[in-house]
N, C-alpha and C. Protein backbone atom coordinates (compact mmCIF):
# COMPACT_ATOMS: atom_id res chain seq x y z
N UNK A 1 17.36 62.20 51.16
CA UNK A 1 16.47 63.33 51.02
C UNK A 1 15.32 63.00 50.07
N UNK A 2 15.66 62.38 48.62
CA UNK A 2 14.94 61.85 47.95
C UNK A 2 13.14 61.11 49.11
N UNK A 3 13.80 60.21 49.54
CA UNK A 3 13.18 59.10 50.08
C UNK A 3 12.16 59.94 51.10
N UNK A 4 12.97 60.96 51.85
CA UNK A 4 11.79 62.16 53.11
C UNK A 4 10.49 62.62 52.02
N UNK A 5 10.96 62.96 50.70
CA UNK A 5 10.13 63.66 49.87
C UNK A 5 9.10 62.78 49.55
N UNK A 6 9.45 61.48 49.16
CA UNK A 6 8.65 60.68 48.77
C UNK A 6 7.12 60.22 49.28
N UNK A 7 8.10 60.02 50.94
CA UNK A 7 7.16 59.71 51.99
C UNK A 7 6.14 60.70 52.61
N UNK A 8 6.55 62.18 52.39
CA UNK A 8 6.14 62.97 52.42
C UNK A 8 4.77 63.53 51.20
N UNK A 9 4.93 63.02 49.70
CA UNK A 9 4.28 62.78 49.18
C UNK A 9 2.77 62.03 49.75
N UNK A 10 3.44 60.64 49.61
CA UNK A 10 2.48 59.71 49.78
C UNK A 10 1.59 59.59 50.80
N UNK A 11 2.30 60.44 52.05
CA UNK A 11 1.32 60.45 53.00
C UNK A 11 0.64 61.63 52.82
N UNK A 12 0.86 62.89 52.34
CA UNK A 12 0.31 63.85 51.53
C UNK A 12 -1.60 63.58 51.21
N UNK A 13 -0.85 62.53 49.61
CA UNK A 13 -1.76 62.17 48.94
C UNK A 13 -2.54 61.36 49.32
N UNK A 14 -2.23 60.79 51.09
CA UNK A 14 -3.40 59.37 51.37
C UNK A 14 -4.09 60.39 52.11
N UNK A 15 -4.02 61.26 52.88
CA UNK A 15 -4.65 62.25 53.53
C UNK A 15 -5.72 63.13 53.01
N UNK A 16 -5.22 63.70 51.68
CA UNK A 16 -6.21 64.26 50.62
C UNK A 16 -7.30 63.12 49.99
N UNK A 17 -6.73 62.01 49.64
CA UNK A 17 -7.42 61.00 48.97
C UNK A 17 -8.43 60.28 50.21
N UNK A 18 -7.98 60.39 51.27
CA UNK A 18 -9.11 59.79 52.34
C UNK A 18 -10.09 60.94 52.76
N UNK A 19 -10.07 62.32 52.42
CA UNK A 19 -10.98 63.50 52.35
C UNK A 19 -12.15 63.30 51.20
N UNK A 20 -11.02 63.37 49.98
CA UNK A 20 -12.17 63.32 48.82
C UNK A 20 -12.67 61.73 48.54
N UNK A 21 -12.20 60.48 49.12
CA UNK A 21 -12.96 59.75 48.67
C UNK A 21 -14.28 59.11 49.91
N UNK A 22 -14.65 59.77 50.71
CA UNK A 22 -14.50 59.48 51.81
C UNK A 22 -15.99 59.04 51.77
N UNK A 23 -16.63 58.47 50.77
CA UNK A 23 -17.86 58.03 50.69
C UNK A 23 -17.96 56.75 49.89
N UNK A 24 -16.50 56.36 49.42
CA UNK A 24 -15.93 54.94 48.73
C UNK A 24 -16.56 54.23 49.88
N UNK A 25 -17.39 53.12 48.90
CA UNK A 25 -18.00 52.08 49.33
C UNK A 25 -19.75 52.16 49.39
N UNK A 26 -19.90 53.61 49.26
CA UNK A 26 -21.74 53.91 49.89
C UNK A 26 -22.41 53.86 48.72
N UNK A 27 -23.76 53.28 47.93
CA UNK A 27 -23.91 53.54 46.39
C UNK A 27 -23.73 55.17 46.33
N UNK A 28 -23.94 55.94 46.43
CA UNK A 28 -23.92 57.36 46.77
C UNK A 28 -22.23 57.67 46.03
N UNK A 29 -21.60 56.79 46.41
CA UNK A 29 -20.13 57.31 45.58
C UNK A 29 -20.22 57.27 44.16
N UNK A 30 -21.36 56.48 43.34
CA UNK A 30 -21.06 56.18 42.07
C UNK A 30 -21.78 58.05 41.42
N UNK A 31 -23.08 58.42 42.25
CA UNK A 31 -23.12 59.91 41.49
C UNK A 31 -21.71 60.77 41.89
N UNK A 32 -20.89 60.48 42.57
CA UNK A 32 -19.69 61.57 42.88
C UNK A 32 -18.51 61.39 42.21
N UNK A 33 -18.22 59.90 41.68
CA UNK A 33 -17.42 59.63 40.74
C UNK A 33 -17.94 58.72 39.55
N UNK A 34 -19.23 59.07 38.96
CA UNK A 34 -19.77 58.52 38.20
C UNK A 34 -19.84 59.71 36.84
N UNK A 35 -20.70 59.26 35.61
CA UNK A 35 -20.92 59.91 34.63
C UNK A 35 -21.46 61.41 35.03
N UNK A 36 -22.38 61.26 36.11
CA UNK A 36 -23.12 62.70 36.40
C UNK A 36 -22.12 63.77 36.90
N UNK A 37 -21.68 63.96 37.50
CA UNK A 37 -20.44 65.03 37.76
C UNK A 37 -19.90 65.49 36.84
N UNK A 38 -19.91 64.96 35.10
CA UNK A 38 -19.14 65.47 34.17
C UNK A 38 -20.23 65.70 32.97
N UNK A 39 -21.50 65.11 33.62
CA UNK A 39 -22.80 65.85 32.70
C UNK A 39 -22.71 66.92 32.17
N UNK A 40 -23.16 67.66 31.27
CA UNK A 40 -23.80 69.03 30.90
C UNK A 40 -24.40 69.52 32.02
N UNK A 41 -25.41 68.84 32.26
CA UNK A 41 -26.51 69.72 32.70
C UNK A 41 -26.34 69.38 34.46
N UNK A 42 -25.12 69.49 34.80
CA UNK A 42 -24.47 69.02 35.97
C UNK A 42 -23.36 70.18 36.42
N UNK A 43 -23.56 70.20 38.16
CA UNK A 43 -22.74 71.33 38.48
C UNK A 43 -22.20 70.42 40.11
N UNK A 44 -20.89 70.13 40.17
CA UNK A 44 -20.53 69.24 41.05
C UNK A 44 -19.60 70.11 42.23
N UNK A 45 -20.03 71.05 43.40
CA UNK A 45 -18.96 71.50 44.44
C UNK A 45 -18.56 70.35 45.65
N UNK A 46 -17.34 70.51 45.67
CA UNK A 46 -16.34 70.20 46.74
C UNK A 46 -15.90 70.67 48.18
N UNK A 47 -16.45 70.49 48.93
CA UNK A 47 -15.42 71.41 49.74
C UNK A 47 -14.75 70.34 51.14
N UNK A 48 -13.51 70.78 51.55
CA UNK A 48 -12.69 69.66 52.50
C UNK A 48 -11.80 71.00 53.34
N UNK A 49 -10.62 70.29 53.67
CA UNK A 49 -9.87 71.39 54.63
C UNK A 49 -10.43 72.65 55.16
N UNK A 50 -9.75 73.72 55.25
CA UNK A 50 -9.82 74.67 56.26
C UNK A 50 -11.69 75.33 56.23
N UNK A 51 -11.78 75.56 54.93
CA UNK A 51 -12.94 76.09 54.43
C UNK A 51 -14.43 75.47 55.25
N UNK A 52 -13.88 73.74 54.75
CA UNK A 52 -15.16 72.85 55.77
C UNK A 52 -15.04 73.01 56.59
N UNK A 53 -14.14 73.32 57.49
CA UNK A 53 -13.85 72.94 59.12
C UNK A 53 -14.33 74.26 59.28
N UNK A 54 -14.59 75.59 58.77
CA UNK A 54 -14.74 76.65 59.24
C UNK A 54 -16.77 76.55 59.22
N UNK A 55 -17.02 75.56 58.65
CA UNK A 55 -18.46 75.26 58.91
C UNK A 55 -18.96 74.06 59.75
N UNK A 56 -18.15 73.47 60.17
CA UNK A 56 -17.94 72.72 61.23
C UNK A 56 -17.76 71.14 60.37
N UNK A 57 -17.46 70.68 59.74
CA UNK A 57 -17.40 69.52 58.52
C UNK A 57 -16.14 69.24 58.20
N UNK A 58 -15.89 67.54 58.04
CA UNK A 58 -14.59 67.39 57.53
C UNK A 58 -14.96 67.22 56.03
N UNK A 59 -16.27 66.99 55.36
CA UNK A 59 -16.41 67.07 53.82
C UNK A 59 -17.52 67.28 53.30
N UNK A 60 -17.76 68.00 52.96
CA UNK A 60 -18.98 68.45 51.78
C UNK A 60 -19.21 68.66 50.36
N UNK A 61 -19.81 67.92 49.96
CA UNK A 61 -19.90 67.51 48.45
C UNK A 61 -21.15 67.48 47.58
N UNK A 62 -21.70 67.98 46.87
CA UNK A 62 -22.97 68.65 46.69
C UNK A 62 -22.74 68.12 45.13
N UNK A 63 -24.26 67.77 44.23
CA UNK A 63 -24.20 67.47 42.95
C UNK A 63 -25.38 68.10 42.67
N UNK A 64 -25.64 68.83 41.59
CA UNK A 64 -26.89 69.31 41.27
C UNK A 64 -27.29 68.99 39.75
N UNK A 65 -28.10 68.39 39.67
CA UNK A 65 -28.26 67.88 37.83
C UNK A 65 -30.28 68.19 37.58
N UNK A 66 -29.77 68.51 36.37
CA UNK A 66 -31.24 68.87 35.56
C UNK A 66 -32.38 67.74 36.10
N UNK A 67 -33.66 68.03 36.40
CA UNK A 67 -34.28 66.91 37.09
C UNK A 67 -34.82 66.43 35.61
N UNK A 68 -34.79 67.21 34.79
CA UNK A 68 -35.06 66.36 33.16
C UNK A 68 -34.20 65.51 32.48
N UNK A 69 -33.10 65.70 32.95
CA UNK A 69 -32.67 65.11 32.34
C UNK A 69 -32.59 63.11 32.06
N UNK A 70 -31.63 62.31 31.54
CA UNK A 70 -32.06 60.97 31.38
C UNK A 70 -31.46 60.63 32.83
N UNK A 71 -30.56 61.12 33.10
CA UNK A 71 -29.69 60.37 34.69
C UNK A 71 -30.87 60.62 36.01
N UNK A 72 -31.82 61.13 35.92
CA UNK A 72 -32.45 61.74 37.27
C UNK A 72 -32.92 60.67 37.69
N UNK A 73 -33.58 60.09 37.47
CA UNK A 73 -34.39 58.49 37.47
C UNK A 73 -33.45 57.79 38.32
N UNK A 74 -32.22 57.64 38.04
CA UNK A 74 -30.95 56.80 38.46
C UNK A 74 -30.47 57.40 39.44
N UNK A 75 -30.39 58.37 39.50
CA UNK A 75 -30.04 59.23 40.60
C UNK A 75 -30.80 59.20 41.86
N UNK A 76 -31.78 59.38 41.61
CA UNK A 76 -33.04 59.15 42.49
C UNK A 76 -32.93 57.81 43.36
N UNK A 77 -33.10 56.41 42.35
CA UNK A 77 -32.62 55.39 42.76
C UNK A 77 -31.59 54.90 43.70
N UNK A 78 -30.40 55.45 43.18
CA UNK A 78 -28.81 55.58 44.13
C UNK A 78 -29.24 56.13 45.25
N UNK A 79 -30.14 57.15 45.30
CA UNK A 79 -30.53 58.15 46.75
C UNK A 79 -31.86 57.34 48.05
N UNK A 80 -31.98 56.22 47.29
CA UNK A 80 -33.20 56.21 47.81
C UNK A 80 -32.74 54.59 48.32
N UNK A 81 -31.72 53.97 47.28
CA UNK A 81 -30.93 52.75 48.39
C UNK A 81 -29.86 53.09 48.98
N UNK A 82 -29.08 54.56 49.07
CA UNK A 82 -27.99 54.63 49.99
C UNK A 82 -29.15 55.01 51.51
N UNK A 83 -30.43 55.32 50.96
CA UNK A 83 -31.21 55.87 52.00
C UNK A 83 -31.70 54.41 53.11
N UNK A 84 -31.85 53.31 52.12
CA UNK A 84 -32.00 51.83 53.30
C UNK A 84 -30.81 51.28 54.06
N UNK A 85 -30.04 52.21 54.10
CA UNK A 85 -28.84 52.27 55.20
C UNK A 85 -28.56 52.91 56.36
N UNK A 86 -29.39 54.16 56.26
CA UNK A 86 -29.27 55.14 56.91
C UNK A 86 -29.59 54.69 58.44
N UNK A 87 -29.61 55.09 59.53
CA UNK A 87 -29.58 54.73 60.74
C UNK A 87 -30.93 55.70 61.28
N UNK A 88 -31.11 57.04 60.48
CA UNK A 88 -32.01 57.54 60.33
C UNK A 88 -32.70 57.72 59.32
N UNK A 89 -33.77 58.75 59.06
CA UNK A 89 -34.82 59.42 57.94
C UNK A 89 -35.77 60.34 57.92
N UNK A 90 -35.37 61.38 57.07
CA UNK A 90 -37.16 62.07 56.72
C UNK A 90 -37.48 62.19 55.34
N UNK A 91 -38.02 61.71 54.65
CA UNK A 91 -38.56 61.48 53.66
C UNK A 91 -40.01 62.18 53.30
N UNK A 92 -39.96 62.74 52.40
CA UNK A 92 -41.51 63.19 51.38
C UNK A 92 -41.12 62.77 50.05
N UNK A 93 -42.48 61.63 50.05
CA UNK A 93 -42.73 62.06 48.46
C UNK A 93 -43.67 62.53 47.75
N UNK A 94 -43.50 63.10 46.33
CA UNK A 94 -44.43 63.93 45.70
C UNK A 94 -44.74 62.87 44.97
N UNK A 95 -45.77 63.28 43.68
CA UNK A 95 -46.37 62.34 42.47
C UNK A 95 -45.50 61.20 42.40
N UNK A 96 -45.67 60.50 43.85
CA UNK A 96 -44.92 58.87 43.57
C UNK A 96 -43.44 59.01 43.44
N UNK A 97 -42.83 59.79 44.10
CA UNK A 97 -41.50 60.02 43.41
C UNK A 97 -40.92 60.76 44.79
N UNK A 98 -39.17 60.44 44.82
CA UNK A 98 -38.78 60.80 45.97
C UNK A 98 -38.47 62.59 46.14
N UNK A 99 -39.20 63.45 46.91
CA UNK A 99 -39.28 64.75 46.88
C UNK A 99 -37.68 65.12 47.79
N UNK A 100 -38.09 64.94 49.07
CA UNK A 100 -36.75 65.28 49.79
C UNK A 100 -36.57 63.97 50.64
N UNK A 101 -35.45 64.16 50.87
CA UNK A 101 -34.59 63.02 51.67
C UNK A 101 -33.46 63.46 52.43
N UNK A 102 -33.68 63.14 53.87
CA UNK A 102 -32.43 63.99 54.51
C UNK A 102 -32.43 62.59 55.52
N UNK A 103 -30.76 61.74 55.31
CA UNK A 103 -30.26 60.28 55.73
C UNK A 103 -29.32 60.66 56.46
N UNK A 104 -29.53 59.95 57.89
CA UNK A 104 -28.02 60.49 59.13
C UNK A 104 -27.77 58.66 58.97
N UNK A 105 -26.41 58.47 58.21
CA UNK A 105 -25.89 57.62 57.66
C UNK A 105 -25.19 56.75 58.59
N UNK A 106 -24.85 55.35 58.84
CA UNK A 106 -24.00 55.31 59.96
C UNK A 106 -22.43 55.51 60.34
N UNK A 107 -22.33 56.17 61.23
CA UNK A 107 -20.80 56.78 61.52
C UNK A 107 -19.96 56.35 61.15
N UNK A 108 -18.78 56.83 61.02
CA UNK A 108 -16.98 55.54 60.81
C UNK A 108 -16.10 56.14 60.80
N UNK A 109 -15.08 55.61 61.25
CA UNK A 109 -13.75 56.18 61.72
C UNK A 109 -12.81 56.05 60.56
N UNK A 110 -12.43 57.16 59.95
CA UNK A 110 -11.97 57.21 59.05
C UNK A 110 -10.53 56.48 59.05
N UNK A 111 -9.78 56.95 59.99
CA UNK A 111 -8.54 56.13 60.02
C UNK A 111 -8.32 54.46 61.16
N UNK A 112 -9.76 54.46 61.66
CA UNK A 112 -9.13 53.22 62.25
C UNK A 112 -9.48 53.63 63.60
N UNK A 113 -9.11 54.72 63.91
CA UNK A 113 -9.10 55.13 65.40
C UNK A 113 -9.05 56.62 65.58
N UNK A 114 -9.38 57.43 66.93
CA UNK A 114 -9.55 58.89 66.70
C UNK A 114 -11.53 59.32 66.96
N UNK A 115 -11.35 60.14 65.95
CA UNK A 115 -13.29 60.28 66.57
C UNK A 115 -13.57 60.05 65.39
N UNK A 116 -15.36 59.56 65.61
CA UNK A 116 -16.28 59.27 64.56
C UNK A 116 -17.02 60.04 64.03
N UNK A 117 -16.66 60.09 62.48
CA UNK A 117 -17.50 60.94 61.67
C UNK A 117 -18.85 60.57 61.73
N UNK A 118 -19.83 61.36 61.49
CA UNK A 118 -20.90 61.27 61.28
C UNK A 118 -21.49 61.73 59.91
N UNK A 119 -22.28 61.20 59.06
CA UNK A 119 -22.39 61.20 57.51
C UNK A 119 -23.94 61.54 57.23
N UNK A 120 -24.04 62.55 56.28
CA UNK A 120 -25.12 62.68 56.28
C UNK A 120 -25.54 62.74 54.45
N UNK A 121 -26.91 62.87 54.65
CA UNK A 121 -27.32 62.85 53.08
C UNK A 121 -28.41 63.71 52.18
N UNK A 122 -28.46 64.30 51.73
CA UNK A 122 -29.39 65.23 51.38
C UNK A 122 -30.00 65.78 50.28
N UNK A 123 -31.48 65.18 49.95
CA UNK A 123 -31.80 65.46 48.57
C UNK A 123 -33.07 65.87 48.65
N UNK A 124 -32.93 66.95 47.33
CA UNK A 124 -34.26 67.46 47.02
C UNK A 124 -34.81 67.55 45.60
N UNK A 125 -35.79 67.14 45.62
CA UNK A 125 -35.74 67.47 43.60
C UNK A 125 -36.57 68.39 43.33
N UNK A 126 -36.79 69.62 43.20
CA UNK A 126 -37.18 70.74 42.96
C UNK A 126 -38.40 70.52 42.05
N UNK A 127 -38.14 70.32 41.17
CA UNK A 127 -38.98 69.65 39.85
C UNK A 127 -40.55 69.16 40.71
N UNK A 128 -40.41 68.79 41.82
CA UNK A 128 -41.58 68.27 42.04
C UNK A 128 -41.98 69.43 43.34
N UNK A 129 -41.82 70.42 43.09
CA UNK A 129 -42.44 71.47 43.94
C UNK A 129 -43.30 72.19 43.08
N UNK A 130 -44.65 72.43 43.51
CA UNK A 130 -45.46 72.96 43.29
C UNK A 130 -45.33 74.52 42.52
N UNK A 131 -44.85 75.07 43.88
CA UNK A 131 -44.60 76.72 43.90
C UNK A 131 -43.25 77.11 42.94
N UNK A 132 -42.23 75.69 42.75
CA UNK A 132 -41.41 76.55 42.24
C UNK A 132 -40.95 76.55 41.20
N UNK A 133 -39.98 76.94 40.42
CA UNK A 133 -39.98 76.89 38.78
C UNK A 133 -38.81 76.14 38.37
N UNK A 134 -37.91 75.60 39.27
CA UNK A 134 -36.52 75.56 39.13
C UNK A 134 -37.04 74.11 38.94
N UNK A 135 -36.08 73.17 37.92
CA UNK A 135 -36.15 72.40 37.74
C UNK A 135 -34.86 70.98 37.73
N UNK A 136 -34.25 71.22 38.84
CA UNK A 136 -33.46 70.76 39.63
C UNK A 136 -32.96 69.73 40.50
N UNK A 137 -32.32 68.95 40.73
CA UNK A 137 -32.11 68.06 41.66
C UNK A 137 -30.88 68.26 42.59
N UNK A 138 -30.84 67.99 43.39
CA UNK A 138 -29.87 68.45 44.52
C UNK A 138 -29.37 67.05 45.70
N UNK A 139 -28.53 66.59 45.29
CA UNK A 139 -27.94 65.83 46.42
C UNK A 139 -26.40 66.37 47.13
N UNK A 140 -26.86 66.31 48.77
CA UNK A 140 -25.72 66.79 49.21
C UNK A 140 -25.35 65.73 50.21
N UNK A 141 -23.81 65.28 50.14
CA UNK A 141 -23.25 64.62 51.47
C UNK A 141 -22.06 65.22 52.21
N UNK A 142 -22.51 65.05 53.50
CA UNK A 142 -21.39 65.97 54.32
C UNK A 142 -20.91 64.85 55.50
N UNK A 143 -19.98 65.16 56.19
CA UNK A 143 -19.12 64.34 56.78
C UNK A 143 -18.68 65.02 57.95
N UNK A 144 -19.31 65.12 59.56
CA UNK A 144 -18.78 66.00 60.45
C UNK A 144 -18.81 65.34 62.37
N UNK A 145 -18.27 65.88 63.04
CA UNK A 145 -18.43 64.92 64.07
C UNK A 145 -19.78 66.04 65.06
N UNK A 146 -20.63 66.84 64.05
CA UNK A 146 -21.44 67.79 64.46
C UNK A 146 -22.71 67.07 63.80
N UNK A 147 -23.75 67.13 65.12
CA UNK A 147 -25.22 65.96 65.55
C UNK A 147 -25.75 66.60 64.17
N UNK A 148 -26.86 66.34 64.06
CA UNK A 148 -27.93 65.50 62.95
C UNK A 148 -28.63 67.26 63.11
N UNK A 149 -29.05 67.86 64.11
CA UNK A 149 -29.66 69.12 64.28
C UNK A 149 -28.67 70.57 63.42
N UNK A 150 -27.38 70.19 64.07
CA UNK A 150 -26.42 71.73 63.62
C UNK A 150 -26.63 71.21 61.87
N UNK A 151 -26.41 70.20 61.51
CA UNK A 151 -26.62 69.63 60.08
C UNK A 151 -27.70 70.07 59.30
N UNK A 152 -28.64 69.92 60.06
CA UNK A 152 -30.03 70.50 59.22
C UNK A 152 -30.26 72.23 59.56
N UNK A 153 -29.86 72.88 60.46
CA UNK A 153 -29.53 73.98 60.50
C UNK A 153 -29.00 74.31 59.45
N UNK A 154 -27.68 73.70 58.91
CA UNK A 154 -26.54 74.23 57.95
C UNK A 154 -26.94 74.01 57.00
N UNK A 155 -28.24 72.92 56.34
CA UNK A 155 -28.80 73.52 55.14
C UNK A 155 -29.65 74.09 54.84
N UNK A 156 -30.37 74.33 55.84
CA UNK A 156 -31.39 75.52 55.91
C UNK A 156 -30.75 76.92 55.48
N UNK A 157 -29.39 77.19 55.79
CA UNK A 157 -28.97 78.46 55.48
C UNK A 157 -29.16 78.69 53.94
């Protein structure tokens, strides 16, 4: 009985752990398990299971940090070489500097076999908008077997 529990565990925890790590390997993982997620001036949401799937996504993971602050620079950077990977791009930049960035990443099968996720990437730095006051940075990555269009729909909301 011991041993059912165990296994039951472990496959548990590889299931959860292949949700939340599910961007291990992209530079893009180092802002999600890096210093910035536990910043001050940093606000890091999660979302996986039933909740994502009810937006059509197996993972969504969003980081938002002060665009003043010292990490933004670096951040920017991380966003702008996970972006020379991407398979796609739309890009603006403002005063020399990366404004928005929205990267359709290339696909992968999370377990080996089954269907292919599709990965996406999404940043904006507020700070360099004209009209607005918020002074902000925003990177979002999501993970869904839903096209590049329902995606940009879903952050438009």
């Amino acid at each position: 009985m011991k041993r059912i529990i165990l296994l039951l565990f472990i496959h548990l925890a590889a299931m959860i752990g292949g949700m939340a790590w599910a961007q291990t390997g992209l530079p893009i993982d180092a802002l999600f398990h890096g210093n910035y997620k536990d910043a001050p001036s940093s606000t890091e949401i999660v979302v996986t299971g039933k909740r994502a799937a009810s937006m059509g996504l197996t993972v969504y993971r969003s980081l938002t940090i002060n665009a003043g602050c010292n990490a933004a620079d670096q951040v920017r950077r991380v966003v702008i070489r996970q972006g020379t990977q991407a398979a796609s791009r739309e890009v603006e930049y403002r005063q020399g500097n990366l404004y928005y960035g929205y990267y359709a990443l290339p696909a992968y099968m999370p377990d080996g076999k089954g269907k292919r996720l599709n990965r996406y990437l999404f940043f904006l730095d507020q700070s360099l908008n004209a009209r607005g006051k918020s002074n902000q940075m925003i990177v979002i990555y999501m993970e869904s077997t839903a096209g590049s269009d329902y995606i940009k729909k879903l952050i438009k909301q």
